[in-house]
N, C-alpha and C. Protein backbone atom coordinates (compact mmCIF):
# COMPACT_ATOMS: atom_id res chain seq x y z
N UNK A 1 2.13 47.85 -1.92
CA UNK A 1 1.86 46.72 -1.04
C UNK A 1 3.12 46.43 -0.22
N UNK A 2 2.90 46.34 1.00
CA UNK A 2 4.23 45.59 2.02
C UNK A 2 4.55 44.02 1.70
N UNK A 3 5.95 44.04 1.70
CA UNK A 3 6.25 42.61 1.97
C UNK A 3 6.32 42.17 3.35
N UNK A 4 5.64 40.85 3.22
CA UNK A 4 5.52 40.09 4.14
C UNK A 4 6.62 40.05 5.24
N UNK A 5 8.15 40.24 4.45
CA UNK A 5 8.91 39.80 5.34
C UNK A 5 9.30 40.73 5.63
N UNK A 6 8.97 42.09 5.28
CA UNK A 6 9.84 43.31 5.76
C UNK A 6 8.25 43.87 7.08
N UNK A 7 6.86 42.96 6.97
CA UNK A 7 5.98 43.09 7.83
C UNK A 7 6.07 42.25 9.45
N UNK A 8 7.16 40.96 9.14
CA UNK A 8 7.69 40.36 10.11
C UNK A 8 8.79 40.89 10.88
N UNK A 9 9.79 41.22 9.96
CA UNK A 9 10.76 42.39 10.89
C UNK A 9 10.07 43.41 11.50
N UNK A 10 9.02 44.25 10.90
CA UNK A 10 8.03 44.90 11.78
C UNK A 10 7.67 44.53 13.06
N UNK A 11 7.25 43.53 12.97
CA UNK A 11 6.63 42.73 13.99
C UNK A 11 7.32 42.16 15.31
N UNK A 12 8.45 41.49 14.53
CA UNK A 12 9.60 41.53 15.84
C UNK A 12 10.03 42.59 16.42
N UNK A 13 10.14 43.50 15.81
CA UNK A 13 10.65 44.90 16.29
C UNK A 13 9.33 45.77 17.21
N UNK A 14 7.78 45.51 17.35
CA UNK A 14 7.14 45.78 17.90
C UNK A 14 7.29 45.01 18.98
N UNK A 15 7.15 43.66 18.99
CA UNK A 15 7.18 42.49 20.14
C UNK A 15 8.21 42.79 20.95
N UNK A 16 9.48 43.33 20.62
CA UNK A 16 10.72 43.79 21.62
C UNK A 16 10.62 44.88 21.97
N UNK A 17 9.61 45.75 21.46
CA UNK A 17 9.05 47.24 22.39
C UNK A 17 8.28 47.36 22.84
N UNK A 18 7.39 46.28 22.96
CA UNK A 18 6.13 45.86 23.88
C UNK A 18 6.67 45.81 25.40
N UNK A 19 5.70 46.61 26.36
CA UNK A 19 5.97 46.58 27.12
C UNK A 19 5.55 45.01 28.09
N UNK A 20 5.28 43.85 27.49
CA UNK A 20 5.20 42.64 28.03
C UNK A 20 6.62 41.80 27.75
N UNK A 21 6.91 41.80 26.54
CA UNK A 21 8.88 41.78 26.40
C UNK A 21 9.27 42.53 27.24
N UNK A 22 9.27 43.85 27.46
CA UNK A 22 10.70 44.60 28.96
C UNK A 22 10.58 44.28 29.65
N UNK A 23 8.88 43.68 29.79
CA UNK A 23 8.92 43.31 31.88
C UNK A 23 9.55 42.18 32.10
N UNK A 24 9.21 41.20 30.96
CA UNK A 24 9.83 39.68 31.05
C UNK A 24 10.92 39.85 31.18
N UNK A 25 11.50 40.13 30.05
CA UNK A 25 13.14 40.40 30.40
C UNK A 25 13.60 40.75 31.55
N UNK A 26 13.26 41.62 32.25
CA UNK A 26 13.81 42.43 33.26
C UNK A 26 12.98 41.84 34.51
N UNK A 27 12.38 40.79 34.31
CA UNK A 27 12.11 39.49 35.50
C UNK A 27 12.77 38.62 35.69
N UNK A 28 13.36 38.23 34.47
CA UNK A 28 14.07 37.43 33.59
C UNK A 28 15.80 37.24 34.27
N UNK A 29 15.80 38.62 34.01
CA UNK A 29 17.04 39.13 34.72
C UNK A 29 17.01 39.24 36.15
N UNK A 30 16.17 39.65 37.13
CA UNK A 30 15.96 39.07 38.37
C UNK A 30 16.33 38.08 39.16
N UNK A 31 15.20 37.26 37.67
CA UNK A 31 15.38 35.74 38.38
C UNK A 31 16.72 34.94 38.11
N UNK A 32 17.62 35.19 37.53
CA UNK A 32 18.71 34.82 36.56
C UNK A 32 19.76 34.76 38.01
N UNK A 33 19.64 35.60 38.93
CA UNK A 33 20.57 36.46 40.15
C UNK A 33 19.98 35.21 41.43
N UNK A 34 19.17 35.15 41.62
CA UNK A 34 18.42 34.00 42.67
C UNK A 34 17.95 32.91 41.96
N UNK A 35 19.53 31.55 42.28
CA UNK A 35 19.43 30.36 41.82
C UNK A 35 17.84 29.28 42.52
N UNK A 36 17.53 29.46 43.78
CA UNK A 36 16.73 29.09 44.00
C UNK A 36 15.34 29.13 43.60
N UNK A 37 14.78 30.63 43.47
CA UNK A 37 13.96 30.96 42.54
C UNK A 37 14.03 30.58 41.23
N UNK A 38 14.65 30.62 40.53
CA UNK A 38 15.05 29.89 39.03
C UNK A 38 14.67 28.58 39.16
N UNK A 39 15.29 27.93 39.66
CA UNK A 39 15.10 26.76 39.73
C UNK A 39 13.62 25.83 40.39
N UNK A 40 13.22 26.82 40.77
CA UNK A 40 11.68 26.30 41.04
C UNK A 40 10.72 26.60 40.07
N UNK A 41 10.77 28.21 39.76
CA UNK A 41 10.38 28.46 38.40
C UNK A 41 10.50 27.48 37.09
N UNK A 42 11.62 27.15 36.92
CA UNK A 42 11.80 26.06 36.16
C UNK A 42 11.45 24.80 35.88
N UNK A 43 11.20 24.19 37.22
CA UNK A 43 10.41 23.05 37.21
C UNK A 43 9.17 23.36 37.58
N UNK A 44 8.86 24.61 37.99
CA UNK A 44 7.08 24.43 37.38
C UNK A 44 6.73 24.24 36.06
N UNK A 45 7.93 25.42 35.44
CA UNK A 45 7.70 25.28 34.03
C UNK A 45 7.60 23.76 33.27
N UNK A 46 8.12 22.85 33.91
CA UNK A 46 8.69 21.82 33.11
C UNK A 46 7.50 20.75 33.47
N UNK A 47 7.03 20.93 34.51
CA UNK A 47 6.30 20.22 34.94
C UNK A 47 4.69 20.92 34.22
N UNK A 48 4.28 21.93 34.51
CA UNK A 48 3.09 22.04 33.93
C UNK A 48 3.38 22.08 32.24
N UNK A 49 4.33 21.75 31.47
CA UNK A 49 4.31 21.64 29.97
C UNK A 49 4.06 20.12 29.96
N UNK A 50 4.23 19.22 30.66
CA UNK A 50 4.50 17.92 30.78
C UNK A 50 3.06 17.67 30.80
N UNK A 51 2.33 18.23 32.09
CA UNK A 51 0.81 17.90 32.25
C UNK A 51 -0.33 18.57 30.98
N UNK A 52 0.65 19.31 30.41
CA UNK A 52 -0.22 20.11 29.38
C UNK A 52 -0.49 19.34 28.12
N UNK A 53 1.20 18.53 27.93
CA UNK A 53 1.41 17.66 26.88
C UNK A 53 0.16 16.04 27.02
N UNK A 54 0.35 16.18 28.14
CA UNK A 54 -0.86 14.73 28.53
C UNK A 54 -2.20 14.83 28.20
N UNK A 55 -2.68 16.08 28.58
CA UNK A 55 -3.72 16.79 28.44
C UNK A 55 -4.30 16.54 26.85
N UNK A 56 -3.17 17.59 26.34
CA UNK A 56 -3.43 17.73 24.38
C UNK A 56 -3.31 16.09 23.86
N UNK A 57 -2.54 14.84 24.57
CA UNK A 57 -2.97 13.61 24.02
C UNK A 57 -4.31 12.68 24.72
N UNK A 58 -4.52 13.08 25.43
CA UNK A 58 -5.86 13.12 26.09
C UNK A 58 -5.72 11.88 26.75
N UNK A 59 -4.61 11.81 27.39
CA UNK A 59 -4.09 10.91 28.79
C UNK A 59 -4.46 11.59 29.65
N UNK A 60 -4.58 10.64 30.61
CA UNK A 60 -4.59 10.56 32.15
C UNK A 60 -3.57 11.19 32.41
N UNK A 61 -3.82 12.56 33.44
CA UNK A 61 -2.27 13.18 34.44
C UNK A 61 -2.69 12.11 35.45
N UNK A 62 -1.01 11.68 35.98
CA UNK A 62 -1.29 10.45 36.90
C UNK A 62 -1.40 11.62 38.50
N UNK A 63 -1.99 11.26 39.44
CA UNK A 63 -2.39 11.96 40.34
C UNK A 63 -0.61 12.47 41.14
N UNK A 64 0.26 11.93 40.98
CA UNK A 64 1.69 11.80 41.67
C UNK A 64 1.94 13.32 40.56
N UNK A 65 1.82 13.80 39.70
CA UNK A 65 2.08 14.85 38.75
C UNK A 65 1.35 16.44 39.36
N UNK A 66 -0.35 15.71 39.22
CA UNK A 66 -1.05 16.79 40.15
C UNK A 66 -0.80 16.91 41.47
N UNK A 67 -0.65 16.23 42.31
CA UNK A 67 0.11 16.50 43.64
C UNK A 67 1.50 17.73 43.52
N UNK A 68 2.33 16.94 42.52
CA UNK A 68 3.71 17.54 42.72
C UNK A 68 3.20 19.20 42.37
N UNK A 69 2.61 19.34 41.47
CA UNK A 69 2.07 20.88 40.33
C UNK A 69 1.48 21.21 41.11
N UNK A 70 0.61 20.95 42.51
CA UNK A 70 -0.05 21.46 43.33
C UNK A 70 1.09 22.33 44.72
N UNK A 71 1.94 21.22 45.13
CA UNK A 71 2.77 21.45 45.94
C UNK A 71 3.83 22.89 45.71
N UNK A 72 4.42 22.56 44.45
CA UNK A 72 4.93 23.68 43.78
C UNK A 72 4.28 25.00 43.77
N UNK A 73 3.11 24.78 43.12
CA UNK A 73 1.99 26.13 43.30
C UNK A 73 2.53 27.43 44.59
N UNK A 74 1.97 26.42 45.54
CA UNK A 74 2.32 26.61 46.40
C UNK A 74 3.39 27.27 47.32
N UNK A 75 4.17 26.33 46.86
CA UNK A 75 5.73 27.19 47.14
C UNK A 75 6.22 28.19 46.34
N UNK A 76 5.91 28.40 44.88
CA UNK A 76 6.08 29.65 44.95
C UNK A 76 5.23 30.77 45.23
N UNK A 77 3.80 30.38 45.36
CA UNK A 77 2.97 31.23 45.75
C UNK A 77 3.49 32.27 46.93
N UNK A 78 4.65 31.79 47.85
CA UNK A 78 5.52 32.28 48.76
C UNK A 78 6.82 33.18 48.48
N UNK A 79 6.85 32.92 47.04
CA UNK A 79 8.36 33.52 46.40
C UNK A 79 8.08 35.09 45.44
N UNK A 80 7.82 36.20 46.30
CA UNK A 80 7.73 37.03 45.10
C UNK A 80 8.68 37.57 44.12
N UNK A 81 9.79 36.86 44.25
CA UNK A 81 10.57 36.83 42.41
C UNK A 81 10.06 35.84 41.31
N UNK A 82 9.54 34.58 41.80
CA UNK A 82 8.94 33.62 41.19
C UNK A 82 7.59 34.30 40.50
N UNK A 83 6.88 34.62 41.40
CA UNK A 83 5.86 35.37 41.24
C UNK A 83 5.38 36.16 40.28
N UNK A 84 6.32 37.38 40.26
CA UNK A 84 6.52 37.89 39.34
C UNK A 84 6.98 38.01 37.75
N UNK A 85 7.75 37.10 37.73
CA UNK A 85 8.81 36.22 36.63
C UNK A 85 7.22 35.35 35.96
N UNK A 86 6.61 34.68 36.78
CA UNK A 86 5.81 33.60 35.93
C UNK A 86 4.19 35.05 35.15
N UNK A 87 3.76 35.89 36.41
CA UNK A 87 2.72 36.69 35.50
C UNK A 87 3.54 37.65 34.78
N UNK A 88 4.82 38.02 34.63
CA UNK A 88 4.95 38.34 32.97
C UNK A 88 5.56 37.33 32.14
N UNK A 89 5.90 36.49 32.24
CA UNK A 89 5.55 35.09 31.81
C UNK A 89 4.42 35.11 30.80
N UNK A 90 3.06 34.99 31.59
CA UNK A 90 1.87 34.46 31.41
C UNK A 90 1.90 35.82 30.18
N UNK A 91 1.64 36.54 30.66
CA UNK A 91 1.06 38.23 30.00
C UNK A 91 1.88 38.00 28.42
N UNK A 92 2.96 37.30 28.52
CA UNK A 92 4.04 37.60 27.38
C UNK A 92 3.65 36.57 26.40
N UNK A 93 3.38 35.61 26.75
CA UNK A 93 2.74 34.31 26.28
C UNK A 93 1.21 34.35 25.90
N UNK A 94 0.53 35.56 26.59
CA UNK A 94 -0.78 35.64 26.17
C UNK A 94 -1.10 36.47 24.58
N UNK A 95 0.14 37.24 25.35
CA UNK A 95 -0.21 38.24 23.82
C UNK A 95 0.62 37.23 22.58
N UNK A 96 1.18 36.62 22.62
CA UNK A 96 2.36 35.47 21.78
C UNK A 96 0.98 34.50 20.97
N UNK A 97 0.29 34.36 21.79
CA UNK A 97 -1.02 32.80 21.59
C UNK A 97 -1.73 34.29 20.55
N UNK A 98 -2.07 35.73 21.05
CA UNK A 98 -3.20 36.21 20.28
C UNK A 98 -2.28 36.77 19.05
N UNK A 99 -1.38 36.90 18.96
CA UNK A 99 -0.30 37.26 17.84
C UNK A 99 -0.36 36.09 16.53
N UNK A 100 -0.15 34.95 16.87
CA UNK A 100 -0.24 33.85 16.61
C UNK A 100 -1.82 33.34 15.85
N UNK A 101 -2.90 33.04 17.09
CA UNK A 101 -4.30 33.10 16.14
C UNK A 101 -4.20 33.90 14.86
N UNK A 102 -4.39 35.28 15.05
CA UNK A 102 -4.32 35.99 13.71
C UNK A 102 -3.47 35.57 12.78
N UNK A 103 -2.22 35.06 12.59
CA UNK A 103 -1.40 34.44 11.60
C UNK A 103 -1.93 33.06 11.23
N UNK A 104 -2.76 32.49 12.51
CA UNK A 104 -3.16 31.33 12.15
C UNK A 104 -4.61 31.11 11.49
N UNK A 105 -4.98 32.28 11.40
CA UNK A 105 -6.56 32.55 10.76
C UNK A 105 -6.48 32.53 9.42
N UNK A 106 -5.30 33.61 8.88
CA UNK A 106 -4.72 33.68 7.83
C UNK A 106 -4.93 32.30 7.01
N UNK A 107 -3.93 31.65 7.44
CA UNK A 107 -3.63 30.36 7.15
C UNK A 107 -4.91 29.24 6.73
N UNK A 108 -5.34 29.64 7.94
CA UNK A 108 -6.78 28.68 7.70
C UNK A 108 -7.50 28.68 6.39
N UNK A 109 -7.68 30.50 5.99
CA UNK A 109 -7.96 30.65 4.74
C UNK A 109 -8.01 29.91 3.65
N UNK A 110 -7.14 29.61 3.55
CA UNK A 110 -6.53 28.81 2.02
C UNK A 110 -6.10 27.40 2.84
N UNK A 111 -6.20 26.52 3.91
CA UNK A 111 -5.51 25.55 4.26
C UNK A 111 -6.67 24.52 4.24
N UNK A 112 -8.13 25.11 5.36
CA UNK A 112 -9.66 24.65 5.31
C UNK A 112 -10.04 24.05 4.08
């Protein structure tokens, strides 16, 4: 039988040879070089975790939030380092959420 924790070092060690880790990284690193891009990237980021957080307490986003998250959209919709940086972003984070369920199914097991 494997141990668990020598199945997690596994696991990290797959997740850093996944080709959704190199791209990030190496968007990552891109965007790291163009302060402007970063920095818009960033406050999308900050801003759609904010509206996300409202969301999961099941507040009202005040319309001054959706405006701003709209506007942003936008502007980087114009930036292809931004661009790029946020869909392996997304891709890296997608496979992270389905990595995750399965550990969290586990769990459920014995938690339900």
């Amino acid at each position: 039988m494997m141990n668990v924790y020598d199945c997690a070092n596994e696991l990290a060690k797959a997740l850093r040879e996944s080709r959704e880790f190199t791209v990030l990284k190496e968007e990552k690193a891109k965007l790291a070089g163009d302060k402007t891009s970063k920095d818009l990237v960033d406050d999308f980021l900050k801003l759609s975790q904010e509206i996300e957080i409202l969301k999961y307490q099941k507040q009202t986003v005040p319309e001054d939030k959706t405006a701003q998250l709209n506007k942003l959209t936008g502007i980087l919709n114009l930036n292809p380092a931004a661009v790029s940086y946020l869909n392996a972003f997304m891709r890296f984070n997608m496979m992270m959420q389905d990595v995750s369920k399965s550990i969290t199914d586990v769990v459920k097991e014995v938690t339900d």
